[in-house]
C-alpha atoms as a PDB file:
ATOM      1  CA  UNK A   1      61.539  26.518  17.554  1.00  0.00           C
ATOM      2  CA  UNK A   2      62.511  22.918  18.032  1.00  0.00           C
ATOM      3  CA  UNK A   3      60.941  23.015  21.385  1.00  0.00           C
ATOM      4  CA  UNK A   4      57.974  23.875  19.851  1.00  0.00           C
ATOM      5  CA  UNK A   5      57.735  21.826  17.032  1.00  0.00           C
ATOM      6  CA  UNK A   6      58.530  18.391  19.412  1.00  0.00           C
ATOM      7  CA  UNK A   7      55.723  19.801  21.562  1.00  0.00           C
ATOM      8  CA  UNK A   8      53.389  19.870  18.751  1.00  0.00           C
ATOM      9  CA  UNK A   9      54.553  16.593  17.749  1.00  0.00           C
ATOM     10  CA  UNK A  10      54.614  14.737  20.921  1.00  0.00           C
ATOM     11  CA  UNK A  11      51.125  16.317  21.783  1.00  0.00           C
ATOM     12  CA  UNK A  12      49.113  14.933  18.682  1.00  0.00           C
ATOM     13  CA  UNK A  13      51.382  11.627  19.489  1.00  0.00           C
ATOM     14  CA  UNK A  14      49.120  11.730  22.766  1.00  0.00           C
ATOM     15  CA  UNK A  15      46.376  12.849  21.118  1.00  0.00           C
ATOM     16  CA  UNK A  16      45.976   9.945  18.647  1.00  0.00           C
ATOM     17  CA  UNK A  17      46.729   7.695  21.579  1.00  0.00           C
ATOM     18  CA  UNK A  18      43.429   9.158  23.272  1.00  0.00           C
ATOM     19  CA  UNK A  19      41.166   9.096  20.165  1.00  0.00           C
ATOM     20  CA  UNK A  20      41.919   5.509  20.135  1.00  0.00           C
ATOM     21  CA  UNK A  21      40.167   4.269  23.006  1.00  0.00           C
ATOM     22  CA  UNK A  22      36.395   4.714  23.050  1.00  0.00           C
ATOM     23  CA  UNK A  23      35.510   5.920  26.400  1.00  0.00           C
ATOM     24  CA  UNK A  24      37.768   8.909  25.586  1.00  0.00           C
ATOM     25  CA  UNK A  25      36.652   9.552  22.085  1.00  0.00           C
ATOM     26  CA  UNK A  26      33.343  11.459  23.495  1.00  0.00           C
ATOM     27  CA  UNK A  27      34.944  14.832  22.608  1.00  0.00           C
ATOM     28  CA  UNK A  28      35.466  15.571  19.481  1.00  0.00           C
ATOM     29  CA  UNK A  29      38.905  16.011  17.222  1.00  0.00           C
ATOM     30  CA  UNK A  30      38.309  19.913  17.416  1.00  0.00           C
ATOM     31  CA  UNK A  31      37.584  20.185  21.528  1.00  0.00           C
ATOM     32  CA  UNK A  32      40.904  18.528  22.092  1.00  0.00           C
ATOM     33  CA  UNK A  33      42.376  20.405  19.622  1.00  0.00           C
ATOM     34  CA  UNK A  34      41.237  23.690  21.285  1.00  0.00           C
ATOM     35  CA  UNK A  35      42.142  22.180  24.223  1.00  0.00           C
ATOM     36  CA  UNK A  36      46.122  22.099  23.326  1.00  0.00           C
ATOM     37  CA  UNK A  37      45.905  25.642  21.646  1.00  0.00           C
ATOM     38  CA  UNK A  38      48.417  27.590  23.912  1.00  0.00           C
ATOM     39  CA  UNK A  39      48.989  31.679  22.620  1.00  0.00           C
ATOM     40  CA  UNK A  40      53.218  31.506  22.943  1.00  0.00           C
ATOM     41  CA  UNK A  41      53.062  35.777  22.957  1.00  0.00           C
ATOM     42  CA  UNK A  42      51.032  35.451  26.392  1.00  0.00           C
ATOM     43  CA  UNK A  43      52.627  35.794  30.013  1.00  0.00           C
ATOM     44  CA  UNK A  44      55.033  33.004  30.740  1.00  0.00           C
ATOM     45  CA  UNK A  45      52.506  32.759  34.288  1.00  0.00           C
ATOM     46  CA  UNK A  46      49.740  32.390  31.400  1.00  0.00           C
ATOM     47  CA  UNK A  47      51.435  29.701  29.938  1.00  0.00           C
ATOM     48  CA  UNK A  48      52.308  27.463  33.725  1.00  0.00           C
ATOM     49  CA  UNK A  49      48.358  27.717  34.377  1.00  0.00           C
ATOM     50  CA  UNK A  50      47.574  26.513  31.088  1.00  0.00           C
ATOM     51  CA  UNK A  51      49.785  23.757  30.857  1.00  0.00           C
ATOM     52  CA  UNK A  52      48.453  23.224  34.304  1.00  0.00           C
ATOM     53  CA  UNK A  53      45.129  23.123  33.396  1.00  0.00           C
ATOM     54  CA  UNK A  54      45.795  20.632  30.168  1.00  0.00           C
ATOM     55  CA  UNK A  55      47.245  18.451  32.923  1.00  0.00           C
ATOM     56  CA  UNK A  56      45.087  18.704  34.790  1.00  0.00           C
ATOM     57  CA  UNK A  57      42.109  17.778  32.696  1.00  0.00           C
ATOM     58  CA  UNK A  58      44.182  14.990  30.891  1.00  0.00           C
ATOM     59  CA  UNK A  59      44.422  13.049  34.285  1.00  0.00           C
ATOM     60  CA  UNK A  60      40.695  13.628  34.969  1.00  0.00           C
ATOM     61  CA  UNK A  61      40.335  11.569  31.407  1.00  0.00           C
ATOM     62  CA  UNK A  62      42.509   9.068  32.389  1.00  0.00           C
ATOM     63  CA  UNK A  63      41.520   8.296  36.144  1.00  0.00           C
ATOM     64  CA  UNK A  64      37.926   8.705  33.851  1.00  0.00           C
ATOM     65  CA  UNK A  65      38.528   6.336  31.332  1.00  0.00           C
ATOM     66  CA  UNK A  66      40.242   3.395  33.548  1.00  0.00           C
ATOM     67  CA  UNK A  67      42.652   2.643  31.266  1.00  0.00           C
ATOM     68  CA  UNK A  68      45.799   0.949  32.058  1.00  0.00           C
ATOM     69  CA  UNK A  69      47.684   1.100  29.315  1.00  0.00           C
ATOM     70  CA  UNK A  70      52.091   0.898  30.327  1.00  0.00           C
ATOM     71  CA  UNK A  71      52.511   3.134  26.990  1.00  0.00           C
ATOM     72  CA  UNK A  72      50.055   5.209  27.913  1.00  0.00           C
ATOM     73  CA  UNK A  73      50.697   6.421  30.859  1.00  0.00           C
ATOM     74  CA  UNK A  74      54.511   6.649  30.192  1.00  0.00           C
ATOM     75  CA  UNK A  75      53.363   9.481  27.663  1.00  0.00           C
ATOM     76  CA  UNK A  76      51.069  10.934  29.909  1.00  0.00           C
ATOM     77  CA  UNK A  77      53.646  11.202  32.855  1.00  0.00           C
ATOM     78  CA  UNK A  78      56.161  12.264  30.274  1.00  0.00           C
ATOM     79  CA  UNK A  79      57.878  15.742  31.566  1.00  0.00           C
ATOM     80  CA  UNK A  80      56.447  18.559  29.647  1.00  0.00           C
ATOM     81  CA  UNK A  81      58.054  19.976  26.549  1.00  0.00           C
ATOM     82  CA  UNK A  82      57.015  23.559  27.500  1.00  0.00           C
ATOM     83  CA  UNK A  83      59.262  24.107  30.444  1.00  0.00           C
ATOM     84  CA  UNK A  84      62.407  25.284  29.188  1.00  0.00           C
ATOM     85  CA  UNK A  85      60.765  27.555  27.206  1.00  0.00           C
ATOM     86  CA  UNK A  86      59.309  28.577  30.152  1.00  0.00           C
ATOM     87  CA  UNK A  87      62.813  29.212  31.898  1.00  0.00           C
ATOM     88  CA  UNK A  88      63.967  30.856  29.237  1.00  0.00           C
ATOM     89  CA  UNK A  89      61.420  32.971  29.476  1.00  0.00           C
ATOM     90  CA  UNK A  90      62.218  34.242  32.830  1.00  0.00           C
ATOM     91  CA  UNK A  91      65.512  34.087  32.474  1.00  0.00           C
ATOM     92  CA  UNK A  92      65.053  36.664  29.505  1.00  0.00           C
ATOM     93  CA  UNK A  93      62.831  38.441  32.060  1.00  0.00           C
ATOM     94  CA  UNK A  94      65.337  38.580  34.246  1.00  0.00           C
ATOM     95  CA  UNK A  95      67.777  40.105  31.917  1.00  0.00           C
ATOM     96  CA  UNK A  96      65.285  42.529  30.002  1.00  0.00           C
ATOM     97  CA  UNK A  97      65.162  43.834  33.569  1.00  0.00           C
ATOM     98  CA  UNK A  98      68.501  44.337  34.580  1.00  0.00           C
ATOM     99  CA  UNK A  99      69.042  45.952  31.137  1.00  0.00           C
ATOM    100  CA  UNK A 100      66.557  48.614  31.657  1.00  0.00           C
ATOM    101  CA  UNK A 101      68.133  48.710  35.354  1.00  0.00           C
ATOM    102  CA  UNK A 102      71.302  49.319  33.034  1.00  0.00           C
ATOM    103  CA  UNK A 103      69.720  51.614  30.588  1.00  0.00           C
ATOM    104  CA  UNK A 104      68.696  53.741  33.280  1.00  0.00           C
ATOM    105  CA  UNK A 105      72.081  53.974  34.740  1.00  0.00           C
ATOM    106  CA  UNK A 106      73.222  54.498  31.126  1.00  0.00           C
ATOM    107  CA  UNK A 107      70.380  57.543  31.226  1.00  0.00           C
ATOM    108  CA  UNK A 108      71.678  59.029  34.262  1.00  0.00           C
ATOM    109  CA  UNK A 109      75.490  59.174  33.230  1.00  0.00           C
ATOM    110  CA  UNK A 110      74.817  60.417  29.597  1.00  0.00           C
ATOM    111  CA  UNK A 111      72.881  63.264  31.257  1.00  0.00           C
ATOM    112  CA  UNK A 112      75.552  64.471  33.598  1.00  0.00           C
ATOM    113  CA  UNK A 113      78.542  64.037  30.501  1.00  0.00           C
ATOM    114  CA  UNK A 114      76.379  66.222  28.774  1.00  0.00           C
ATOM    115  CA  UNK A 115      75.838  68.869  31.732  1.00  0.00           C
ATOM    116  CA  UNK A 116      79.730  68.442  31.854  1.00  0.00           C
ATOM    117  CA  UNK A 117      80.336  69.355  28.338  1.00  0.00           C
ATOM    118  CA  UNK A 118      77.961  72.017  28.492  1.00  0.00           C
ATOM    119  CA  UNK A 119      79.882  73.526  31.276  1.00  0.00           C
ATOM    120  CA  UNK A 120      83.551  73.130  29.559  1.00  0.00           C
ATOM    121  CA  UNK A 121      82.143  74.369  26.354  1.00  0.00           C
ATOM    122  CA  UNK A 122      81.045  77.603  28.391  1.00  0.00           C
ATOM    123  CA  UNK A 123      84.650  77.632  30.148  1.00  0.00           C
ATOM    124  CA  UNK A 124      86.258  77.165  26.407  1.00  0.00           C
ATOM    125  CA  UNK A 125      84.371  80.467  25.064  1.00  0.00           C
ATOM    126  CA  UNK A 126      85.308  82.268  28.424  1.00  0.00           C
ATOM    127  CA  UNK A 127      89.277  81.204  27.390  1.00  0.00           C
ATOM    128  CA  UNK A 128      88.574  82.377  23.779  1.00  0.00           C
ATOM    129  CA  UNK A 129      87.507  85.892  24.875  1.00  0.00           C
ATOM    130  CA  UNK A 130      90.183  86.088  27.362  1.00  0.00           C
ATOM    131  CA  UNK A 131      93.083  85.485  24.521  1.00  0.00           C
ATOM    132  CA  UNK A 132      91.371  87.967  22.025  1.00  0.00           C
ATOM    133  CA  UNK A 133      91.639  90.103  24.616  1.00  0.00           C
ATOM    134  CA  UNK A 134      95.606  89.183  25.223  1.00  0.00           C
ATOM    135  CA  UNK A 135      96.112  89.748  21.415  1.00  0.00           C
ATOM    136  CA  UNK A 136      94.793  92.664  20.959  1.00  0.00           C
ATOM    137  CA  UNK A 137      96.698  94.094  23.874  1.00  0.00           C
ATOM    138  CA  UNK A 138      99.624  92.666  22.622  1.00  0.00           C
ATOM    139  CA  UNK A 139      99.022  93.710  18.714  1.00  0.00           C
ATOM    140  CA  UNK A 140      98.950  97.801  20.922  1.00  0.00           C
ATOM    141  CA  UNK A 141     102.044  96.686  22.361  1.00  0.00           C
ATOM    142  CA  UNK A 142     103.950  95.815  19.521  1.00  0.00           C
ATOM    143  CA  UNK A 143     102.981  98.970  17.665  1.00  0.00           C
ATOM    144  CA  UNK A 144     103.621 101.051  20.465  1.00  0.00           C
ATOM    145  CA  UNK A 145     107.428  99.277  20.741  1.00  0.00           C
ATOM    146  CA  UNK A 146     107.980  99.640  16.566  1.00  0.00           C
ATOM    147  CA  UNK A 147     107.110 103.514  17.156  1.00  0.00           C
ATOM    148  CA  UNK A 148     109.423 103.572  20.057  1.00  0.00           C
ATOM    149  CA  UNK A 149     112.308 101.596  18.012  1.00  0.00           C
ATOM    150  CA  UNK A 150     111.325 104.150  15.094  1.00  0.00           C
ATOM    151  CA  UNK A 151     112.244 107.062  17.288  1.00  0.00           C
ATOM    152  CA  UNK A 152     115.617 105.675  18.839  1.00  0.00           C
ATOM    153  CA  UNK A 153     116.607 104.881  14.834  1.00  0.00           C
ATOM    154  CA  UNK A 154     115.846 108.796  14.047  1.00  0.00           C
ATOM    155  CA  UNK A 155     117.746 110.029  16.862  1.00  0.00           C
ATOM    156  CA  UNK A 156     120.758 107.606  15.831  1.00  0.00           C
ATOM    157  CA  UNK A 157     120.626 108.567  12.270  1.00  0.00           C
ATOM    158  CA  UNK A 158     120.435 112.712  13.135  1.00  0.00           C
ATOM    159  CA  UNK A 159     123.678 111.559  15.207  1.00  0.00           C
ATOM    160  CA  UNK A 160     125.016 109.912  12.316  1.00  0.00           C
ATOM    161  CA  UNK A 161     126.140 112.936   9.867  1.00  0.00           C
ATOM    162  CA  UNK A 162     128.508 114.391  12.524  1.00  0.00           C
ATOM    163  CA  UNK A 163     129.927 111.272  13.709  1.00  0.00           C
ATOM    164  CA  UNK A 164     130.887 111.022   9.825  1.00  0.00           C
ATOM    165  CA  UNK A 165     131.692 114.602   9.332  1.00  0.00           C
ATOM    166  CA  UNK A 166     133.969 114.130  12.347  1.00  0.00           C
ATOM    167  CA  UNK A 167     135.596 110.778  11.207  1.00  0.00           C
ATOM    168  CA  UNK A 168     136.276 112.644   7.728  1.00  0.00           C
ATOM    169  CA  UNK A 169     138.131 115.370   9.411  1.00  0.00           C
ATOM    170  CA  UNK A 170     140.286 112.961  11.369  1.00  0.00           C
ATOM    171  CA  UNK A 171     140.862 111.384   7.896  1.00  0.00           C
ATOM    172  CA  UNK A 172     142.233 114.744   6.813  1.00  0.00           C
ATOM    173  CA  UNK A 173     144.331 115.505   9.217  1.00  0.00           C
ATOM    174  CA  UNK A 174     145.754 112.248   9.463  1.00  0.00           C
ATOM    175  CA  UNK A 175     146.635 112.464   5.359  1.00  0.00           C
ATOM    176  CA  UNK A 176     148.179 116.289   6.444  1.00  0.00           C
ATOM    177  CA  UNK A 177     150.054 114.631   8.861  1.00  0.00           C
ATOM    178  CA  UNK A 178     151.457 112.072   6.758  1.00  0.00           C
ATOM    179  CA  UNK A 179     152.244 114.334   4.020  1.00  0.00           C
ATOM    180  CA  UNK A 180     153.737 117.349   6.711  1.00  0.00           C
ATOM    181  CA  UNK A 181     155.634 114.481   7.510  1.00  0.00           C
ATOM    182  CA  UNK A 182     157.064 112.994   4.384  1.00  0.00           C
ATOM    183  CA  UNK A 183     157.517 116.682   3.120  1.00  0.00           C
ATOM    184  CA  UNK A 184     159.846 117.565   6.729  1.00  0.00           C
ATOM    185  CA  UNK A 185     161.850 114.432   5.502  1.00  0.00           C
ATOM    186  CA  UNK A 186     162.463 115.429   2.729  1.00  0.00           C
ATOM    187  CA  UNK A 187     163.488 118.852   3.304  1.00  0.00           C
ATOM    188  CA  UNK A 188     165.950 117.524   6.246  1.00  0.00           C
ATOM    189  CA  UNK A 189     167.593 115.234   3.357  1.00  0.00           C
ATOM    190  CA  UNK A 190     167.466 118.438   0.417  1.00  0.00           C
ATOM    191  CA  UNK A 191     169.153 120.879   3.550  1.00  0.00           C
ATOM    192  CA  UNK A 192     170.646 118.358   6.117  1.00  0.00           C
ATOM    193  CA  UNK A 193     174.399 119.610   5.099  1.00  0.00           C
ATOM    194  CA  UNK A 194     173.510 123.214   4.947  1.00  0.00           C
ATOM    195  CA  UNK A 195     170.721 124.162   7.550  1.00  0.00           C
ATOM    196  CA  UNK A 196     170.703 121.273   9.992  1.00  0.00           C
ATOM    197  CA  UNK A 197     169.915 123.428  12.813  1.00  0.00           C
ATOM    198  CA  UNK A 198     167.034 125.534  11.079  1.00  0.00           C
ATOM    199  CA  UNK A 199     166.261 121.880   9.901  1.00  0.00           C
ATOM    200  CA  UNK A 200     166.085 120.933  13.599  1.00  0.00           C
ATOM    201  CA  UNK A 201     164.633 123.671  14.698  1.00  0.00           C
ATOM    202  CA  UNK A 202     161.219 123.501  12.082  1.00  0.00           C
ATOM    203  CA  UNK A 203     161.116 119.653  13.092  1.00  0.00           C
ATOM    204  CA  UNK A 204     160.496 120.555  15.924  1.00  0.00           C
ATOM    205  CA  UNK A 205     158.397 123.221  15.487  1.00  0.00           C
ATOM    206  CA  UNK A 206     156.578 120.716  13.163  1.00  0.00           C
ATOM    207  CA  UNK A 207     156.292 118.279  15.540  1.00  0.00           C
ATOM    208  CA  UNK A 208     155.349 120.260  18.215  1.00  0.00           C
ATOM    209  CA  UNK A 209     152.381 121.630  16.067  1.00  0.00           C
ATOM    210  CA  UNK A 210     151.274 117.933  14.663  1.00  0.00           C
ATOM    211  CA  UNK A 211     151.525 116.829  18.667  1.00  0.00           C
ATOM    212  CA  UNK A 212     149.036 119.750  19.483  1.00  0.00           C
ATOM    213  CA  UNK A 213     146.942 119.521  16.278  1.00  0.00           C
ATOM    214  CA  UNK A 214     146.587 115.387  17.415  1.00  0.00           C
ATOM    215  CA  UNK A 215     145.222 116.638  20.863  1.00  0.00           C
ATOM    216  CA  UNK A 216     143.415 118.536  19.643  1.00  0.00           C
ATOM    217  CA  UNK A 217     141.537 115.990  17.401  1.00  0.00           C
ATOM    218  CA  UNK A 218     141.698 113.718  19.921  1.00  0.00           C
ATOM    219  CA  UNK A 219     139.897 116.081  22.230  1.00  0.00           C
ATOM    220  CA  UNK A 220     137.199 116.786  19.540  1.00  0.00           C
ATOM    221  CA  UNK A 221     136.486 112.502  19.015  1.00  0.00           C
ATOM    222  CA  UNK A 222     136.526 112.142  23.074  1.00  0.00           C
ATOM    223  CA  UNK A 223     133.685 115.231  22.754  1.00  0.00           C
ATOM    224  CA  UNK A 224     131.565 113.193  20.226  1.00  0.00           C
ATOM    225  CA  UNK A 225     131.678 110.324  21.749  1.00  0.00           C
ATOM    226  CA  UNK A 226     130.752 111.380  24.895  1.00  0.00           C
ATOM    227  CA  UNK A 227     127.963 113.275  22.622  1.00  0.00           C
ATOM    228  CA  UNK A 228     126.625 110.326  21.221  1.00  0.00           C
ATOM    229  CA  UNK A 229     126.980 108.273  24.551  1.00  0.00           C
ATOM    230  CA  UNK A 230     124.549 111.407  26.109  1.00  0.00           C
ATOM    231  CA  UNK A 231     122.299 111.170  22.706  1.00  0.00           C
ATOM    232  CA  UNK A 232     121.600 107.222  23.323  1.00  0.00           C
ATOM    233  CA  UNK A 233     121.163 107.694  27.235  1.00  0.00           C
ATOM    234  CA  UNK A 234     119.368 110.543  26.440  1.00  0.00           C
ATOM    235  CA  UNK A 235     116.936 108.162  24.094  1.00  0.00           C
ATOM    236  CA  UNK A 236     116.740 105.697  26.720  1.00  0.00           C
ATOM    237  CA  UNK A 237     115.480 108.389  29.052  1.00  0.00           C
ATOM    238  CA  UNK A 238     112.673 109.153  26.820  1.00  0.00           C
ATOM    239  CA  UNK A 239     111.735 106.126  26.510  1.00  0.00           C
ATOM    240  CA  UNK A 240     111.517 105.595  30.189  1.00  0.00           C
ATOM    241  CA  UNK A 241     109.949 108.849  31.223  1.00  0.00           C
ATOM    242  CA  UNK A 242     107.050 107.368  28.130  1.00  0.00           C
ATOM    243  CA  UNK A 243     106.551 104.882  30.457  1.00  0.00           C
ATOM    244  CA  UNK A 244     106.549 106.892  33.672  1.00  0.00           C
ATOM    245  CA  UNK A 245     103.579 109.133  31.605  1.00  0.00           C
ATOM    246  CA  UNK A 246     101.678 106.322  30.748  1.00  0.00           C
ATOM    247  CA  UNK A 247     101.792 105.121  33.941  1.00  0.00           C
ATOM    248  CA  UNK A 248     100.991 108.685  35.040  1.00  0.00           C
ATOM    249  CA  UNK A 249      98.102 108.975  32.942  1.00  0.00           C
ATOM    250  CA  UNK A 250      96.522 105.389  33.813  1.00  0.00           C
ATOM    251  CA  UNK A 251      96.669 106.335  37.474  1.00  0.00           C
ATOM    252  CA  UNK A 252      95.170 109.670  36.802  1.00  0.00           C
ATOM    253  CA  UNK A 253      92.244 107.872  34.406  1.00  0.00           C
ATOM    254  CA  UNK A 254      91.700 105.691  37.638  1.00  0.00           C
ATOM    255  CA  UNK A 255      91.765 108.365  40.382  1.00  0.00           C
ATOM    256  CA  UNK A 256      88.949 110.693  38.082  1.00  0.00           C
ATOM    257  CA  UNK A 257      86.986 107.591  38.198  1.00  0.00           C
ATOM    258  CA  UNK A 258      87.070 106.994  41.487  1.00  0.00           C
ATOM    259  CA  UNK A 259      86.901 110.944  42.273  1.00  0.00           C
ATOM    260  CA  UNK A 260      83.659 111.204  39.518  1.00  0.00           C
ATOM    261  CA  UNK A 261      81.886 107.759  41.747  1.00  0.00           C
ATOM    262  CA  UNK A 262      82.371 109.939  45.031  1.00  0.00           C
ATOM    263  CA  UNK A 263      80.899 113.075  43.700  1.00  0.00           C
ATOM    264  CA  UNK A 264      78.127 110.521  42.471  1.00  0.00           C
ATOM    265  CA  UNK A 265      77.593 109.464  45.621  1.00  0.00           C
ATOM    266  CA  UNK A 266      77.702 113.144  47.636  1.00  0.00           C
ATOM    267  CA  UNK A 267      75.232 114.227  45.255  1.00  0.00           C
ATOM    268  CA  UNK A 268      73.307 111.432  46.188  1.00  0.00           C
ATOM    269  CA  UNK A 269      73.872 112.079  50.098  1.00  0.00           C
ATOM    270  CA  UNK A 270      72.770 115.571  49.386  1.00  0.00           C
ATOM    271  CA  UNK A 271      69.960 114.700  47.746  1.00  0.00           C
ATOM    272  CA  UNK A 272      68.526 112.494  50.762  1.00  0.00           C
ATOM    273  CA  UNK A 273      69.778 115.190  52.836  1.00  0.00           C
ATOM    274  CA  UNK A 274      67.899 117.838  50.961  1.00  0.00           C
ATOM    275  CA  UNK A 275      64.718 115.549  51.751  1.00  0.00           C
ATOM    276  CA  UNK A 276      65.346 114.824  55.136  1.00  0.00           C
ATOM    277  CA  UNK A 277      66.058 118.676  55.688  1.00  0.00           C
ATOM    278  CA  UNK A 278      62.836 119.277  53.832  1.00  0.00           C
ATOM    279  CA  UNK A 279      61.050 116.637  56.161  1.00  0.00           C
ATOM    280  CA  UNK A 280      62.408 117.654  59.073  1.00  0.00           C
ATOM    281  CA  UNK A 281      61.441 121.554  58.945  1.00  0.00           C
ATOM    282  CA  UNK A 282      58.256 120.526  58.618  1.00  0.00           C
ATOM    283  CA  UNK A 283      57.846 118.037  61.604  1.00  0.00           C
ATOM    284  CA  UNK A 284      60.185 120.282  63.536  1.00  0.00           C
ATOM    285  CA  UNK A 285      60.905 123.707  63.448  1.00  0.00           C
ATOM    286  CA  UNK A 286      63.588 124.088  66.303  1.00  0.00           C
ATOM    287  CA  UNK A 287      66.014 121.466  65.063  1.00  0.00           C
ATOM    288  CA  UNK A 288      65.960 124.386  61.721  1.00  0.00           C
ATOM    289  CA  UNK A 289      69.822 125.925  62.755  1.00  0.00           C
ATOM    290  CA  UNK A 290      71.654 122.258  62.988  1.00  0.00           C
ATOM    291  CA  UNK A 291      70.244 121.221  59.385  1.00  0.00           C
ATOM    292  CA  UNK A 292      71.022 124.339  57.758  1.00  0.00           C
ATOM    293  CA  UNK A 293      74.892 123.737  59.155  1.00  0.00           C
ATOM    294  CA  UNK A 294      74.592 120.672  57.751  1.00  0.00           C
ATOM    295  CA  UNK A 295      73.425 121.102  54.860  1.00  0.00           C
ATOM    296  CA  UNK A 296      75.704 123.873  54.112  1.00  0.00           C
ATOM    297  CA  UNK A 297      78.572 121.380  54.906  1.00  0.00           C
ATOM    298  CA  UNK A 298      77.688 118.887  52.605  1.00  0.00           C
ATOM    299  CA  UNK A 299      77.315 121.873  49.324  1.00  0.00           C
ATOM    300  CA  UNK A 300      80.915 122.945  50.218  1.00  0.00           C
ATOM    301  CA  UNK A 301      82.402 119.519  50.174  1.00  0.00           C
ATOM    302  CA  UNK A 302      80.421 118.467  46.652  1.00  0.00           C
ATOM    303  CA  UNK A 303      81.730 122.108  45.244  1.00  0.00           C
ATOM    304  CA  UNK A 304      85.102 121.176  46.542  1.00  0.00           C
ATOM    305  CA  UNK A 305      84.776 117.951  44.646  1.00  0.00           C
ATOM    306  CA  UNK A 306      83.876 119.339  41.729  1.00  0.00           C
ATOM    307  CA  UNK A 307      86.515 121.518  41.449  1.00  0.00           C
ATOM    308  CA  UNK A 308      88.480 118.912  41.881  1.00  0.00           C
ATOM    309  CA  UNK A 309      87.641 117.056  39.033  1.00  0.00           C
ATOM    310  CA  UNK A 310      86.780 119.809  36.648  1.00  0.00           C
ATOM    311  CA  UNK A 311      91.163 120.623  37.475  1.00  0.00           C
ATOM    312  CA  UNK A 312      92.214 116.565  37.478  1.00  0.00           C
ATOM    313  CA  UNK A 313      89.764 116.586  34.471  1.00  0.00           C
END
């Protein structure tokens, strides 16, 4: 804006100078004001012709005019105020284009983020499925493993009453003991001077009996144990042969799907072969026997087949 307004300035400085002398003075104030008008929104090109013209026509005046004046011409020859505006015009040319050059680039990049996103947004719902998927399956497995753990704690706890029934009875015997015991003691100390060797004798007898009675109890806890050993192994068992049948029956699912494709197919063969058969007896009436093998080949395999399903079925 200072440009502009020391253009204006230095212009109707010039101006005034011109309107002074008489030879110049044959235009009027408003020609040489129309004469300076310059439209700044116009080309920057549009503006170099135009101050080239205004040159131009202010040397014809002067070589015109003859006038010698030192001031004069040292306005005249002045450099002109326009042409830094006119560099800065290009130069803002220049950058306006390698913005857009930028913008473009800009353009180009913003459109392949967004192809990008696009795709990992369609790779994130893919992941989403797959883990519902994995939850669910794993919400069946944990149900199936709490019905499993249900079982082994039934089988433990119908194991439990005789393990207790049989730790009572050891209880029992253990308090006969004691007091068979305590009672033979006392009894020795009652009849020790008078019937040592009856004493002896039943103490032994006594002992003998407790020894066998303790084997014998000892026997019966070996028994249970090895009974509830065989009841856990046992559980384990089931639970393994559950797995064995589930893998059983997943094999068998896939083998009657692959078994109901193939009798898909047959049927299909037999259908074309029913047309070709159909075709062919009527082009050619010798080939007749070798089709009707054929054909009679291919209805015993698909009854075959469907046997074999209906059974696997």
């Amino acid at each position: 804006m200072d440009i502009m307004h020391n253009s204006t300035f230095t212009d109707s400085s010039s101006q005034s100078t011109l309107n002074s002398d008489p030879a110049i003075t044959t235009k009027g104030p408003e020609d040489n004001c129309n004469a300076m008008e310059i439209n700044f929104n116009a080309d920057p090109k549009d503006l170099k012709n135009d101050i080239l013209t205004l040159n131009k026509k202010d040397n014809k005046v002067i070589h015109n005019s003859g006038f010698h004046d030192c001031n004069l011409r040292a306005k005249l020859t002045h450099k002109c105020p326009f042409e830094p505006y006119l560099e800065q015009c290009t130069r803002l040319q220049k950058e306006n284009l390698e913005v857009k050059k930028k913008l473009k680039k800009m353009e180009k990049y913003s459109k392949d983020c967004a192809t990008e996103l696009q795709r990992f947004v369609k790779r994130f719902k893919e992941f989403k499925s797959i883990n519902k998927n994995l939850d669910s399956k794993n919400k069946q497995l944990l149900i199936k493993n709490q019905q499993m753990r249900q079982r082994i704690t039934e089988v433990l706890n119908q194991n439990k009453p005789q393990s207790e029934h049989l730790e009572r009875i050891t209880q029992s015997k253990q308090l006969e003991k004691q007091q068979l015991i305590e009672a033979a003691v006392k009894n020795d100390l009652e009849e020790l001077p008078m019937k040592e060797d009856s004493a002896r004798i039943k103490e032994r007898k006594i002992l003998t009996q407790l020894q066998q009675e303790n084997l014998i109890l000892q026997e019966r806890l070996e028994q249970k144990c090895q009974v509830m050993k065989y009841a856990v192994s046992k559980a384990e068992r089931v639970q393994t042969e559950l797995d064995e049948v589930e893998s059983c029956l997943l094999t068998l699912q896939t083998e009657r799907n692959l078994l109901r494709q193939e009798v898909k197919r047959l049927h299909e063969e037999y259908i074309c072969l029913t047309n070709s058969i159909s075709l062919q007896m009527k082009r050619n009436s010798n080939g007749f026997g070798k089709s009707f093998t054929v054909y009679n080949s291919k209805v015993h395999l698909l009854s075959v087949l469907k046997e074999d399903t209906q059974h696997n079925g």
